[in-house]
C-alpha atoms as a PDB file:
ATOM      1  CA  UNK A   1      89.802 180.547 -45.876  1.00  0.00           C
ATOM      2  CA  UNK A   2      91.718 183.494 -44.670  1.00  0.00           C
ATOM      3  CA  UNK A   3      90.701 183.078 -41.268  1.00  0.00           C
ATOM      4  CA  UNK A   4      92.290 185.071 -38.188  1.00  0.00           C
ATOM      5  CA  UNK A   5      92.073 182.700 -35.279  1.00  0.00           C
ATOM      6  CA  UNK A   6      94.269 183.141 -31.859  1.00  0.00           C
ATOM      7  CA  UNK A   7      97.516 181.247 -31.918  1.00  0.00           C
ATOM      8  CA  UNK A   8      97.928 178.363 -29.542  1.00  0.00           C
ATOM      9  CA  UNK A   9     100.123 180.075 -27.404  1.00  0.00           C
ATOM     10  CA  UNK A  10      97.805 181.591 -24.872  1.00  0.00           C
ATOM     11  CA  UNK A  11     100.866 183.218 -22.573  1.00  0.00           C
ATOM     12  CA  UNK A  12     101.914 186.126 -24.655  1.00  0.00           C
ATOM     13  CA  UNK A  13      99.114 188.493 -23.470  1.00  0.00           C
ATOM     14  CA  UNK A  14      98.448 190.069 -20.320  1.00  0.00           C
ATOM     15  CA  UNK A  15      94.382 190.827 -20.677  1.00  0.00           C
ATOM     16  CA  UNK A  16      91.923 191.995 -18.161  1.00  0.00           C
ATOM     17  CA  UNK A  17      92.672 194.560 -15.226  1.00  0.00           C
ATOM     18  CA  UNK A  18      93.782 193.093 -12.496  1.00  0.00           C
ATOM     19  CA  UNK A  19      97.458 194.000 -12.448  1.00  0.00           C
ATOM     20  CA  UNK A  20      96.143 197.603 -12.053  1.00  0.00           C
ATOM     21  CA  UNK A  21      93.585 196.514  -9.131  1.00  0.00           C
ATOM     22  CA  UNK A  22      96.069 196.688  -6.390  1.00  0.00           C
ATOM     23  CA  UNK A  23      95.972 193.996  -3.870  1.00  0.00           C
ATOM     24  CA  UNK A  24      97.437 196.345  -0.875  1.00  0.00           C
ATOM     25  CA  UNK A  25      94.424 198.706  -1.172  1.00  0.00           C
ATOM     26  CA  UNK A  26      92.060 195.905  -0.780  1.00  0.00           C
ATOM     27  CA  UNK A  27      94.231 194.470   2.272  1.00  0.00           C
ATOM     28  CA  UNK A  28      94.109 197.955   4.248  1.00  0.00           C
ATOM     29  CA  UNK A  29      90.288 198.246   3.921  1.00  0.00           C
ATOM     30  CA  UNK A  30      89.839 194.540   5.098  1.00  0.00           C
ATOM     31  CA  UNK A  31      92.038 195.115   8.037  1.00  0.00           C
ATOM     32  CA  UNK A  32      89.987 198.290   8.912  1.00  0.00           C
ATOM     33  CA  UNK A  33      86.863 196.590   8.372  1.00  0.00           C
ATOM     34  CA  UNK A  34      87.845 193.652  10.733  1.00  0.00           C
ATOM     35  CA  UNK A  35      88.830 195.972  13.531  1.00  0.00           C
ATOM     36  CA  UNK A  36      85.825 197.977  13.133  1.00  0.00           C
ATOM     37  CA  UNK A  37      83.316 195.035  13.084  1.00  0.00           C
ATOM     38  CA  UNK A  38      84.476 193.742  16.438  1.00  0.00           C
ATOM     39  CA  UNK A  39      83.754 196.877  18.319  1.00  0.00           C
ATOM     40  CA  UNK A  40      80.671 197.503  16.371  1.00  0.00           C
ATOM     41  CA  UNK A  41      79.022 194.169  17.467  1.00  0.00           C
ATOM     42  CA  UNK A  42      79.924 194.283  21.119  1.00  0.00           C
ATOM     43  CA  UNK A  43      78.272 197.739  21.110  1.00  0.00           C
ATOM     44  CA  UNK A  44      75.447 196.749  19.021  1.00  0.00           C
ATOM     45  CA  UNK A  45      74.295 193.797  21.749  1.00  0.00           C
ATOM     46  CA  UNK A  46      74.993 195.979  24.406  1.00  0.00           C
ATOM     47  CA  UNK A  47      73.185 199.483  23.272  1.00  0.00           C
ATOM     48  CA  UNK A  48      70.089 196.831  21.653  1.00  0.00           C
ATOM     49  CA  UNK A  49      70.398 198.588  17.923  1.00  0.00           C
ATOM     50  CA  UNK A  50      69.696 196.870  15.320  1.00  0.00           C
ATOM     51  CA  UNK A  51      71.204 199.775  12.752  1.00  0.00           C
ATOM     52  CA  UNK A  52      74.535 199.067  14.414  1.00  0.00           C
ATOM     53  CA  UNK A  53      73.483 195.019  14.322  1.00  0.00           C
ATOM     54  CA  UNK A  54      72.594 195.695  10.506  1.00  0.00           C
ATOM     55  CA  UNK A  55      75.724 197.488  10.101  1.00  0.00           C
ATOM     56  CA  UNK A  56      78.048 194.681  11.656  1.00  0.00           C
ATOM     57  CA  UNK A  57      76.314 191.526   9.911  1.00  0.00           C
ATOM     58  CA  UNK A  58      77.225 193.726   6.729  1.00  0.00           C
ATOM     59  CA  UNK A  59      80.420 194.194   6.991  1.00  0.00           C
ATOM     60  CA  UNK A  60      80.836 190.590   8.062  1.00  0.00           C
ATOM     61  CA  UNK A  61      80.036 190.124   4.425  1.00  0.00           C
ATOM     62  CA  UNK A  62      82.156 193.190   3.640  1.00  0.00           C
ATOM     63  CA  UNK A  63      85.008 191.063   5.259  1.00  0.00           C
ATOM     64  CA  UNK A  64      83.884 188.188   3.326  1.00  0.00           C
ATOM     65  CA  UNK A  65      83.610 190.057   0.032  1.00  0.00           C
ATOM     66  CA  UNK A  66      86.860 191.488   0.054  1.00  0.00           C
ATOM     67  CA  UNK A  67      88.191 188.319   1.168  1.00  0.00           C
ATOM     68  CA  UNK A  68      86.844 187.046  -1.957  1.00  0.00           C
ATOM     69  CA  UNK A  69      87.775 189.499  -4.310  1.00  0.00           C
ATOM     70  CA  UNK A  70      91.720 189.009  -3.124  1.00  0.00           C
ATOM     71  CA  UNK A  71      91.133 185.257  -3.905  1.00  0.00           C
ATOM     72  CA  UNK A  72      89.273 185.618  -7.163  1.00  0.00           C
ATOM     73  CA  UNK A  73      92.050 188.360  -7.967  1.00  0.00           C
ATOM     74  CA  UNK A  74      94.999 185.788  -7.389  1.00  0.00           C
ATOM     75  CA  UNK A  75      92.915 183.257  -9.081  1.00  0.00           C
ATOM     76  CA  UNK A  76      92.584 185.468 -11.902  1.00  0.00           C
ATOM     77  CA  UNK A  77      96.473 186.573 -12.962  1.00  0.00           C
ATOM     78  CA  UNK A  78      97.104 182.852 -13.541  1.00  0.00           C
ATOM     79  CA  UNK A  79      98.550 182.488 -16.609  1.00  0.00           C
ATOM     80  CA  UNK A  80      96.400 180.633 -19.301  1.00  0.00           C
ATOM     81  CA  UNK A  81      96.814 176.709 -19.931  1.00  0.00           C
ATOM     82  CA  UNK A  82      95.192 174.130 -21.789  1.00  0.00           C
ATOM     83  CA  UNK A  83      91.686 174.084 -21.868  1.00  0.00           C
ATOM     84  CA  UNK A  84      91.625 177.193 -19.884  1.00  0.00           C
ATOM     85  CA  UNK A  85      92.245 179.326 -23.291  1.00  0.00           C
ATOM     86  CA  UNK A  86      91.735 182.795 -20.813  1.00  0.00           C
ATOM     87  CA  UNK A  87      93.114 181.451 -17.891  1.00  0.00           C
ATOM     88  CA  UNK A  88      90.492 181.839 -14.642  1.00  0.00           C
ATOM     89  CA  UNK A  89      90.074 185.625 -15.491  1.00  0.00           C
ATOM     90  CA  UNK A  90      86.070 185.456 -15.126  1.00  0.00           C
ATOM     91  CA  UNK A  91      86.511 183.673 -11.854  1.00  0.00           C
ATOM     92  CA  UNK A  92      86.506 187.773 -10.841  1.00  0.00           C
ATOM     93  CA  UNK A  93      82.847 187.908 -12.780  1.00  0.00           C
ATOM     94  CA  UNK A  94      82.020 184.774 -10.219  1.00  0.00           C
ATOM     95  CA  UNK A  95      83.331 186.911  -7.413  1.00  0.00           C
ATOM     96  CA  UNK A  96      81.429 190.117  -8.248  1.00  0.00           C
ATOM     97  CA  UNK A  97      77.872 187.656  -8.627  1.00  0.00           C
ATOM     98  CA  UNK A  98      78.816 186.465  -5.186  1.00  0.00           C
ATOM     99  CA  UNK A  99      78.682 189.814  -3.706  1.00  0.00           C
ATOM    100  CA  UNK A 100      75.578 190.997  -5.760  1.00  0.00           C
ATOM    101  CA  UNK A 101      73.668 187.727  -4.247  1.00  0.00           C
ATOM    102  CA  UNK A 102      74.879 188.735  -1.081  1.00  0.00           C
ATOM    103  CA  UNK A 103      74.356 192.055  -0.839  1.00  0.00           C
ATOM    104  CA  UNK A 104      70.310 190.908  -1.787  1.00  0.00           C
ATOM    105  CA  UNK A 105      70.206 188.469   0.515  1.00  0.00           C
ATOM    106  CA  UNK A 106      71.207 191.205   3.957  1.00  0.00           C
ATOM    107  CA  UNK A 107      68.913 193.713   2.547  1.00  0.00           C
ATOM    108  CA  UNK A 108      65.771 191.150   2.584  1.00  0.00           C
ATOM    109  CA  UNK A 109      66.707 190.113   5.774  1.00  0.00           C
ATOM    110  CA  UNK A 110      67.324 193.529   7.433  1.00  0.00           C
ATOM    111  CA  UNK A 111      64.178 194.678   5.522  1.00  0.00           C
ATOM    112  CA  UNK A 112      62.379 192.227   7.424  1.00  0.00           C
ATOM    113  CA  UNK A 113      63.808 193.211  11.166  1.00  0.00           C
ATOM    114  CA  UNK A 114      63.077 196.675  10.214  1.00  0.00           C
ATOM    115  CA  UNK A 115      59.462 196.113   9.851  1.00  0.00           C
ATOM    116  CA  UNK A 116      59.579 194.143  12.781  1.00  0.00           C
ATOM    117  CA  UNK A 117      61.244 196.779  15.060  1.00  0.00           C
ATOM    118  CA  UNK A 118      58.786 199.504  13.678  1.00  0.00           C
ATOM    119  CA  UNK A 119      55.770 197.271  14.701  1.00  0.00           C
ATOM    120  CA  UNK A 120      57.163 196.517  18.290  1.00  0.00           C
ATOM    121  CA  UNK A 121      60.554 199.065  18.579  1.00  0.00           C
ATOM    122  CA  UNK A 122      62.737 197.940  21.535  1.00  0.00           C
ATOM    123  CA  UNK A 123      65.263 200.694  23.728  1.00  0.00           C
ATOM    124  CA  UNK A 124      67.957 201.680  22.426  1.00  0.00           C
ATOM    125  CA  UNK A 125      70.799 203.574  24.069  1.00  0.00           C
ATOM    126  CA  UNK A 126      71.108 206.731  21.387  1.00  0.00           C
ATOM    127  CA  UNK A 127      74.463 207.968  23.066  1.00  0.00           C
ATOM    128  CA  UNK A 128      76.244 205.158  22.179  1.00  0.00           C
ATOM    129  CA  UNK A 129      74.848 204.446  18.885  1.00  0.00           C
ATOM    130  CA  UNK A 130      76.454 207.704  17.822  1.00  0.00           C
ATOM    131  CA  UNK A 131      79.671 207.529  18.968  1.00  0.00           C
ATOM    132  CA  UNK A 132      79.531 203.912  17.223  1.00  0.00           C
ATOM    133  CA  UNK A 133      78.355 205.160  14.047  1.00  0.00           C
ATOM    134  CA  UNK A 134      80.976 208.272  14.243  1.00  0.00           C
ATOM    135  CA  UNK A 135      83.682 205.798  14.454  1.00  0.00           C
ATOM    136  CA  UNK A 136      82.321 203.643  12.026  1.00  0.00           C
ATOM    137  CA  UNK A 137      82.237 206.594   9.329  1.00  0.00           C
ATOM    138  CA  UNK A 138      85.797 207.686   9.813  1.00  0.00           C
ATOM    139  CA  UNK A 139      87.060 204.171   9.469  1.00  0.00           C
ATOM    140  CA  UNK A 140      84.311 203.806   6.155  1.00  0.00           C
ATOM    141  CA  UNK A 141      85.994 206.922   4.935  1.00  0.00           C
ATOM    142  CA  UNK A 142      89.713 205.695   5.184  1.00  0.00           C
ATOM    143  CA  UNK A 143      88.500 202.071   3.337  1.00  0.00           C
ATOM    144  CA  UNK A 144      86.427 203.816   0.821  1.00  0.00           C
ATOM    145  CA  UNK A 145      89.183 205.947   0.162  1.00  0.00           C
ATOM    146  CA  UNK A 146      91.771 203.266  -0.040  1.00  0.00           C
ATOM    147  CA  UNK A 147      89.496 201.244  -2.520  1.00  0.00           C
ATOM    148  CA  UNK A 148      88.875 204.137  -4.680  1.00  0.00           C
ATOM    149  CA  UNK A 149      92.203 203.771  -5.345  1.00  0.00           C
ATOM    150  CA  UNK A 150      91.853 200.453  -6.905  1.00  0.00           C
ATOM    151  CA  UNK A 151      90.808 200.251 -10.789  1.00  0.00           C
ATOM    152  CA  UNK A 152      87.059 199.862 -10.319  1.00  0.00           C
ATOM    153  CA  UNK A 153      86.752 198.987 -13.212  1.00  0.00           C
ATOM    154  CA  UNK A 154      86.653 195.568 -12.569  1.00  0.00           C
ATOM    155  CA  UNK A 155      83.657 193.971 -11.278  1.00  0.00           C
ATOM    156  CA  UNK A 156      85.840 192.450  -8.556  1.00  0.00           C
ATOM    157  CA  UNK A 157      87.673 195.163  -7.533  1.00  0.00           C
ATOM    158  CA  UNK A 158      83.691 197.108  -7.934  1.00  0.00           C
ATOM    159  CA  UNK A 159      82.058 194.515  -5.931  1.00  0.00           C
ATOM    160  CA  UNK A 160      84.312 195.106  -2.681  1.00  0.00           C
ATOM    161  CA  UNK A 161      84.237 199.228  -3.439  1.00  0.00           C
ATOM    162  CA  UNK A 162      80.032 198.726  -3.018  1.00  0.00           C
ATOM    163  CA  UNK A 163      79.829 196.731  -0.156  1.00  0.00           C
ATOM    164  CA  UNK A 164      82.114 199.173   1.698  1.00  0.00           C
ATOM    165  CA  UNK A 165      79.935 202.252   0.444  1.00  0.00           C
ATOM    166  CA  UNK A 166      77.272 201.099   1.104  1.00  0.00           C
ATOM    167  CA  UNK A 167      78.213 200.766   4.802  1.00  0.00           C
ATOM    168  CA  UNK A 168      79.580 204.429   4.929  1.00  0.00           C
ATOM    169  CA  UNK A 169      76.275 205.111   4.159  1.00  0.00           C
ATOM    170  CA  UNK A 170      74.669 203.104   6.704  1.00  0.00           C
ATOM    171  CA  UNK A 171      76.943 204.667   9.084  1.00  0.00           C
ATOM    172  CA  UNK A 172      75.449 207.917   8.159  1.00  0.00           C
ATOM    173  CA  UNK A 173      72.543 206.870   8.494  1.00  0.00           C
ATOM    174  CA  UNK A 174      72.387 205.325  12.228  1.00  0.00           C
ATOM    175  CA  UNK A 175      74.557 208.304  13.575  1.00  0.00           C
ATOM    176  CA  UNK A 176      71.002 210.689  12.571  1.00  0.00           C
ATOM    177  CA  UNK A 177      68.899 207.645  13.779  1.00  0.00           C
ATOM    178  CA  UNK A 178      71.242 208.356  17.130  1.00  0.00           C
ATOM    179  CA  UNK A 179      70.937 211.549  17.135  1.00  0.00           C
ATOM    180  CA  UNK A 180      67.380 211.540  17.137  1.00  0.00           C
ATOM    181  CA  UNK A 181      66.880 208.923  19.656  1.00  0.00           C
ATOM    182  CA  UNK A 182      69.036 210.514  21.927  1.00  0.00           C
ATOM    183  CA  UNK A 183      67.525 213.822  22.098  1.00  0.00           C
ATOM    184  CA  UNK A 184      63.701 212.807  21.094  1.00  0.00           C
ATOM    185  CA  UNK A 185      63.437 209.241  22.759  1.00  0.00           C
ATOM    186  CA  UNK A 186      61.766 207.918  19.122  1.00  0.00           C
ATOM    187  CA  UNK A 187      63.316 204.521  19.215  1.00  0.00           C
ATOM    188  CA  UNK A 188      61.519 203.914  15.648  1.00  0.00           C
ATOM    189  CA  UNK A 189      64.256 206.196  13.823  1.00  0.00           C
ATOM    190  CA  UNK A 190      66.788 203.113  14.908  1.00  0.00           C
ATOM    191  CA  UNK A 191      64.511 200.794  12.203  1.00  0.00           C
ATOM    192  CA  UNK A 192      64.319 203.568   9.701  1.00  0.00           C
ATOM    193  CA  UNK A 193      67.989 203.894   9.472  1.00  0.00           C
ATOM    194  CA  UNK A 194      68.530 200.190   9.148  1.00  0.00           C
ATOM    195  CA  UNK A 195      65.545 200.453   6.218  1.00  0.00           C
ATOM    196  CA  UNK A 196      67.717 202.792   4.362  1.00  0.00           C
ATOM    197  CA  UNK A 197      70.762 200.436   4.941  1.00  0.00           C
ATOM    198  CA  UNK A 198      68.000 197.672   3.396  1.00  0.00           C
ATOM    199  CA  UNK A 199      67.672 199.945   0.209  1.00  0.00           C
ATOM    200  CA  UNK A 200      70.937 200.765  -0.446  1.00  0.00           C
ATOM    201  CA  UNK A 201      71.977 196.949  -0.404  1.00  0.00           C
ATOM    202  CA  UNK A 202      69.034 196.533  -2.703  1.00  0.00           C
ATOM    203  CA  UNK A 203      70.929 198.950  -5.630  1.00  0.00           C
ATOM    204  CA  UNK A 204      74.152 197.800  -5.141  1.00  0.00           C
ATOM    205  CA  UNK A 205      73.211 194.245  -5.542  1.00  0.00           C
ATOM    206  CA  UNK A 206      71.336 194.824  -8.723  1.00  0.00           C
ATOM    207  CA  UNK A 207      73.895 196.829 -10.436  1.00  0.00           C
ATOM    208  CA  UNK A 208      76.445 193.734  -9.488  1.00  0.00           C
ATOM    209  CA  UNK A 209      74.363 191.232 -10.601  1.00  0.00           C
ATOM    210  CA  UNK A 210      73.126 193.299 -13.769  1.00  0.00           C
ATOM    211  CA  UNK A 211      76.522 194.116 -14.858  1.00  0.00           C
ATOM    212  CA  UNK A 212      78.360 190.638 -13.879  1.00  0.00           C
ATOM    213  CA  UNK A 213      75.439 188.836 -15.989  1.00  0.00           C
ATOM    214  CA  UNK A 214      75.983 190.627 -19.171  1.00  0.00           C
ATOM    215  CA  UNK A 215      79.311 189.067 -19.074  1.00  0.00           C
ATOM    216  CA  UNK A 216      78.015 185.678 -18.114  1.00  0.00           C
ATOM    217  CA  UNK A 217      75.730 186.304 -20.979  1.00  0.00           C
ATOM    218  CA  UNK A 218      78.014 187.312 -22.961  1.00  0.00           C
ATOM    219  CA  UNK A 219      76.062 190.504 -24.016  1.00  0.00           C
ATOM    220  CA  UNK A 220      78.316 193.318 -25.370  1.00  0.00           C
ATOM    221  CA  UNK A 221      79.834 195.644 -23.051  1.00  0.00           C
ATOM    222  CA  UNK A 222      77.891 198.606 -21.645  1.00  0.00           C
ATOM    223  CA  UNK A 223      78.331 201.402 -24.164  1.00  0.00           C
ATOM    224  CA  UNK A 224      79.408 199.003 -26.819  1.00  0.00           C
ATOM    225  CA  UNK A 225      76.719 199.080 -29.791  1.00  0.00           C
ATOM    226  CA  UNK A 226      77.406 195.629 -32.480  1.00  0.00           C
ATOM    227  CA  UNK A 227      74.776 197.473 -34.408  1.00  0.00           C
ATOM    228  CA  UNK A 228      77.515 200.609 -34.866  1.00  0.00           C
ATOM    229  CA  UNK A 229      80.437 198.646 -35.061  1.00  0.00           C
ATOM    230  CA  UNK A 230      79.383 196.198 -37.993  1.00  0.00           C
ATOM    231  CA  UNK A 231      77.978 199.778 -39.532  1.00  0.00           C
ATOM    232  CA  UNK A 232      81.561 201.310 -39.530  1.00  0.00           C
ATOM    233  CA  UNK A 233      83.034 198.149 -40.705  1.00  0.00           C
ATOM    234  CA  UNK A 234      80.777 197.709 -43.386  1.00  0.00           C
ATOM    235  CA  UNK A 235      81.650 201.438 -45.209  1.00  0.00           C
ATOM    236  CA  UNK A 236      84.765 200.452 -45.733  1.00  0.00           C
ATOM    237  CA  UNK A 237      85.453 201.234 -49.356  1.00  0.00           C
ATOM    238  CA  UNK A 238      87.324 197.959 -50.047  1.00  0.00           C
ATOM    239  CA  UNK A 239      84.523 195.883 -47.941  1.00  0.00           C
ATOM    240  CA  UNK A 240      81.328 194.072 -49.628  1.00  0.00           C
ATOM    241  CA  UNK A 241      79.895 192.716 -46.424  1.00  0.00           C
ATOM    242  CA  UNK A 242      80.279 191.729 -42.509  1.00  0.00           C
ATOM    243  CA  UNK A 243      78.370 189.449 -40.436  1.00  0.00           C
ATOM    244  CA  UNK A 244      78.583 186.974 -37.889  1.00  0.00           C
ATOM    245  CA  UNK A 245      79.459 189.650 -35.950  1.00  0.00           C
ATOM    246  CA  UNK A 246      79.707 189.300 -32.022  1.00  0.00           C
ATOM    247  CA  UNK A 247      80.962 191.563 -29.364  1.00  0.00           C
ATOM    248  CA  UNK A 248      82.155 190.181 -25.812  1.00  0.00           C
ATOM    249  CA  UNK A 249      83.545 190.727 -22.595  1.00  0.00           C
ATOM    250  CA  UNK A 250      85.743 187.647 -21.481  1.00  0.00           C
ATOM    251  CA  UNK A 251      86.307 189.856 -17.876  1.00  0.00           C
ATOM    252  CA  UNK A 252      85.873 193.291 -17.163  1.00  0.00           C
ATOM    253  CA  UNK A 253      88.054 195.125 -19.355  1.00  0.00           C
ATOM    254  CA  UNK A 254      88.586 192.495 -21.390  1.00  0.00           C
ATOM    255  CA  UNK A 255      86.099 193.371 -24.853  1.00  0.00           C
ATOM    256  CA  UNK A 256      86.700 190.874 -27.575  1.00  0.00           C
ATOM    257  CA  UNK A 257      85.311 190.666 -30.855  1.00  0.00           C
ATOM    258  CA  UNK A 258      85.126 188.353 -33.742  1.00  0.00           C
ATOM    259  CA  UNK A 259      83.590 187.989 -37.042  1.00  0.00           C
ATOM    260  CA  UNK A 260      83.353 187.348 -41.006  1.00  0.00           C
ATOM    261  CA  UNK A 261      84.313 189.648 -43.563  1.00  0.00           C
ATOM    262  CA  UNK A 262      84.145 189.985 -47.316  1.00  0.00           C
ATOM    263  CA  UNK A 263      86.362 191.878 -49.125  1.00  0.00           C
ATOM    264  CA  UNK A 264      86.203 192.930 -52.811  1.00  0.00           C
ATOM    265  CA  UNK A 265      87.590 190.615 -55.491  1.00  0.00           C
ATOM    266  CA  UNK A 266      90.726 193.329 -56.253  1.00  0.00           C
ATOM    267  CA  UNK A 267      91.379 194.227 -52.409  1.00  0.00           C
ATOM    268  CA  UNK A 268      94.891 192.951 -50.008  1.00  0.00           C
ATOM    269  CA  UNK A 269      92.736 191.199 -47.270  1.00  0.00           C
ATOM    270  CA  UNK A 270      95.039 191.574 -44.933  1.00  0.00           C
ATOM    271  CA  UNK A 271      95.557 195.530 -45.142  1.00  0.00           C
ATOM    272  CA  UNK A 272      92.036 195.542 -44.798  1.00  0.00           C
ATOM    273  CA  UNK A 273      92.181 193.673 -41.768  1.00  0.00           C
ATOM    274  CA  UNK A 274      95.099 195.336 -39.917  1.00  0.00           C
ATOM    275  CA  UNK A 275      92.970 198.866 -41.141  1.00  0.00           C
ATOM    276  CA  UNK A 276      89.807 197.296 -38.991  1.00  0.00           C
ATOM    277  CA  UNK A 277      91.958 196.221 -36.154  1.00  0.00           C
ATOM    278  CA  UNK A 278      93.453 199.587 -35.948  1.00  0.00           C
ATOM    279  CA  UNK A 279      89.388 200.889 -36.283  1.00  0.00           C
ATOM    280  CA  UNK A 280      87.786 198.790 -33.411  1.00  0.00           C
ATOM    281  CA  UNK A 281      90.942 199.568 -31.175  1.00  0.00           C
ATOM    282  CA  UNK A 282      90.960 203.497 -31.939  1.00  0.00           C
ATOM    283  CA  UNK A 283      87.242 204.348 -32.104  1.00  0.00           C
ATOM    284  CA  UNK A 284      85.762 201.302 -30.156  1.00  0.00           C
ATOM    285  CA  UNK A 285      88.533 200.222 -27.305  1.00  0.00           C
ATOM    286  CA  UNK A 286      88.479 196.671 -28.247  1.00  0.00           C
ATOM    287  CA  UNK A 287      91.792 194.868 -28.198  1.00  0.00           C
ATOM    288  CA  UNK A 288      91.284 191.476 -28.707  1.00  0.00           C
ATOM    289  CA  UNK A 289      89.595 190.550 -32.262  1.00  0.00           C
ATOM    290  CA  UNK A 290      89.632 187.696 -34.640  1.00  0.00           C
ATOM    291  CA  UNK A 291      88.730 188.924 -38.010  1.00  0.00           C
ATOM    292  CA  UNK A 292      88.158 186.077 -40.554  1.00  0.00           C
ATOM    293  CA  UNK A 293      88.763 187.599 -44.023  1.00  0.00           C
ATOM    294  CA  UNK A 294      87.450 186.451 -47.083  1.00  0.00           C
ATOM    295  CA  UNK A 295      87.672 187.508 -51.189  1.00  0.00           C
ATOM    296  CA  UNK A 296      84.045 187.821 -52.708  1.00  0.00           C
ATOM    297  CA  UNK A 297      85.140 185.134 -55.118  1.00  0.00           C
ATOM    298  CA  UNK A 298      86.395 183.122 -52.409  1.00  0.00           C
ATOM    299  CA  UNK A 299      83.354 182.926 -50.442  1.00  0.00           C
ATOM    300  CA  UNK A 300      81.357 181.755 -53.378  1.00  0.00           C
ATOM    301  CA  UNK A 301      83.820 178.604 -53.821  1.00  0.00           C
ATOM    302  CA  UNK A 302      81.944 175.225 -53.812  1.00  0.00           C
ATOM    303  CA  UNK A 303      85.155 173.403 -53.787  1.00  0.00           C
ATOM    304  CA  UNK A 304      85.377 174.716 -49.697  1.00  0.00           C
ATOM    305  CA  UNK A 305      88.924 176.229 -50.089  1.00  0.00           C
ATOM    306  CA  UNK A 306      87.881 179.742 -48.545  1.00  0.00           C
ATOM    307  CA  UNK A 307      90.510 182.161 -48.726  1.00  0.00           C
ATOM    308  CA  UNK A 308      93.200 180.962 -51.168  1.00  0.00           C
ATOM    309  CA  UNK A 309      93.353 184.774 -51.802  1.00  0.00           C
ATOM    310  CA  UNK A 310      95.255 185.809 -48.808  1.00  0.00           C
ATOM    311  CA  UNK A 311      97.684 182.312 -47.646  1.00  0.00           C
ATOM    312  CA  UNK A 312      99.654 183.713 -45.277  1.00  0.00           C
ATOM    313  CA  UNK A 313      98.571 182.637 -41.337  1.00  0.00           C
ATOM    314  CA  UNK A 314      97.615 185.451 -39.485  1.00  0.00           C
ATOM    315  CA  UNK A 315      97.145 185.112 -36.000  1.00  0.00           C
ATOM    316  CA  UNK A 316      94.495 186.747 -34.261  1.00  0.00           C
ATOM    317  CA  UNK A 317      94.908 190.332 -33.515  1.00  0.00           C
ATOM    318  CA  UNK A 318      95.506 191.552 -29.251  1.00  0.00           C
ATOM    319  CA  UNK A 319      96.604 195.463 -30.184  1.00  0.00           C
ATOM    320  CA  UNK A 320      96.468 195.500 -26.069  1.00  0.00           C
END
C-alpha cells in the first residue's frame, strides 16, 4: 500500500497557534482585571448594586479564565511524546469549554437576581455606581485592547478576549443604569443593566461552547466544506477516485486531513500526491495531511500487497 502516515518522530513540527498568542498580553489584562475587581466589590456592597455585584462575580471568573488560558497555553507548547502523538495542544479546546460553561452558568444566575431585584428593587446609590462603572470601562478598554492583540484565533486565547468584552459591555451598561438612577430615582434600571450583562454572557458562552465542540467532535473547521475538498481532489486528471475522506481540527488552527486515493494505472503516485498537498495547502489552508495513495490495479489486489506501485516511504505531509 502506498500509504502516507506521520513519521514517529512527533518533535519536528511546531502546529497550532499558541506561539503567536502572546502570554504578556494576557498577563497585563489579568493584572488590570485583579485591581479593578477589588475596588469594584467594595463599592458594589457599599452602594447595594447588583450591576456592579454582577460585574465583579464576572470578572472573578474573568480572573479565573485568563488564569486558565495562561495554564492551558503553557500546557499546550509542550512538545509531543509518546502516546501524546499532538502533545496537550487541545488542552486549550478544554480551556475555551471551561469558559463557555462558565460564562452560562453567571448569566443563569444573574438572570435570576435580576428578576428578583425587578420584583422587589432595593436602593441603590446612582452616584457611585457611575463613577464605578466609568472606571471599570477605561480599565475594560486597556484589557480589551491588550487582548486584541493576542491571535484570537485560538479558542483559548478567544475564550479570555469574551469574558473581558463582555464585561466592557456590562460596564456600559451599569454606568446608563447609574445615570438613570441618579437623576430619575428608578432603582429598577440597576436590574435591567445586570439583565443585559445576563444576555451577553448567554452569546458568548454559546459561541465558546459551539465552536470548542466542533473540535471535540471532530467536525471540520468552520468554513471548511469535505464535500468541496474531496470534489477538487477528485477532478484531478490523473485521479479515479477519493474517499474515506475526513477533515479535522486537532486545536484551533491546527486543520488536518486524511484520506484514500486512487490513482490511474499509468500515473507517479507520488507527484500526484505532493500536487494535492500543494492543493489543500494553497486553496484550502490545511497543513497537516496524510494522503494514502493507491494504483487502480493495486487496490483491486487480493493478495493484500496495496501499493507495490509506488515503494518508496513517504511520510506524512506538514507543508506548515
Amino acid at each position: 500500500m502506498s500509504g502516507m502516515g506521520n513519521t514517529h518522530d512527533h518533535g519536528g513540527h511546531s502546529h497550532g497557534i499558541t506561539a503567536d498568542a502572546d502570554r504578556r498580553y494576557l498577563w497585563i489584562a489579568l493584572l488590570l482585571i485583579l485591581g479593578l475587581m477589588a475596588g469594584e466589590v467594595v463599592v458594589g456592597f457599599l452602594t447595594g448594586s447588583l450591576a456592579l455585584l454582577a460585574d465583579a462575580g464576572h470578572m472573578v471568573s474573568d480572573a479565573a479564565a485568563i488564569a486558565l488560558s495562561l495554564g492551558a497555553m503553557a500546557l499546550a507548547a509542550r512538545p509531543a511524546w509518546g502516546s501524546y502523538t499532538f502533545g496537550l495542544k487541545r488542552v486549550e479546546i478544554v480551556s475555551a469549554l471551561i469558559n463557555g460553561a462558565t460564562l452560562l452558568l453567571l448569566a443563569v444566575f444573574f438572570t435570576v437576581m435580576s428578576v428578583l431585584r425587578l420584583l422587589d428593587p432595593p436602593e441603590v446609590e446612582g452616584g457611585a455606581v457611575v463613577i464605578v462603572a466609568l472606571i471599570g470601562i477605561a480599565v475594560n478598554l486597556l484589557a480589551t485592547w491588550s487582548l486584541s492583540k493576542a491571535n484570537r484565533q485560538s479558542l483559548n486565547v478567544e475564550g479570555s478576549f469574551q469574558h473581558i468584552l463582555t464585561d466592557l459591555y456590562a460596564f456600559i451598561g451599569t454606568a446608563v443604569a447609574g445615570t438613570v438612577i441618579y437623576f430619575t430615582g428608578w432603582v429598577q434600571a440597576d436590574a435591567l443593566a445586570s439583565l443585559f450583562v445576563a444576555a451577553l454572557m448567554f452569546k458568548a458562552g454559546y459561541g465558546l461552547l459551539r465552536d470548542g465542540g466542533r473540535v471535540v467532535l471532530e467536525a471540520a473547521p468552520r468554513g471548511v466544506d469535505p464535500d468541496e475538498i474531496g470534489r477538487r481532489m477528485a477532478v484531478h486528471p490523473d485521479i479515479d477516485e477519493v474517499h474515506d475522506l475526513h477533515v479535522w481540527e486537532v486545536t484551533s488552527g491546527f486543520p488536518s486531513l486524511s484520506a484514500h486515493v486512487i490513482v490511474a494505472d499509468s500515473a507517479p503516485c507520488h507527484a500526484v500526491r505532493a500536487e494535492l498537498e500543494h492543493l489543500l495547502h494553497d486553496d484550502f489552508g490545511i497543513t497537516h495531511t496524510t494522503l494514502q495513495v493507491d494504483h487502480a490495479e493495486s487496490r483491486d489486489d487480493h493478495a493484500g500487497h496495496h501499493g507495490t506501485d509506488c515503494p518508496e516511504p513517504v511520510s506524512g505531509a506538514d507543508t506548515r
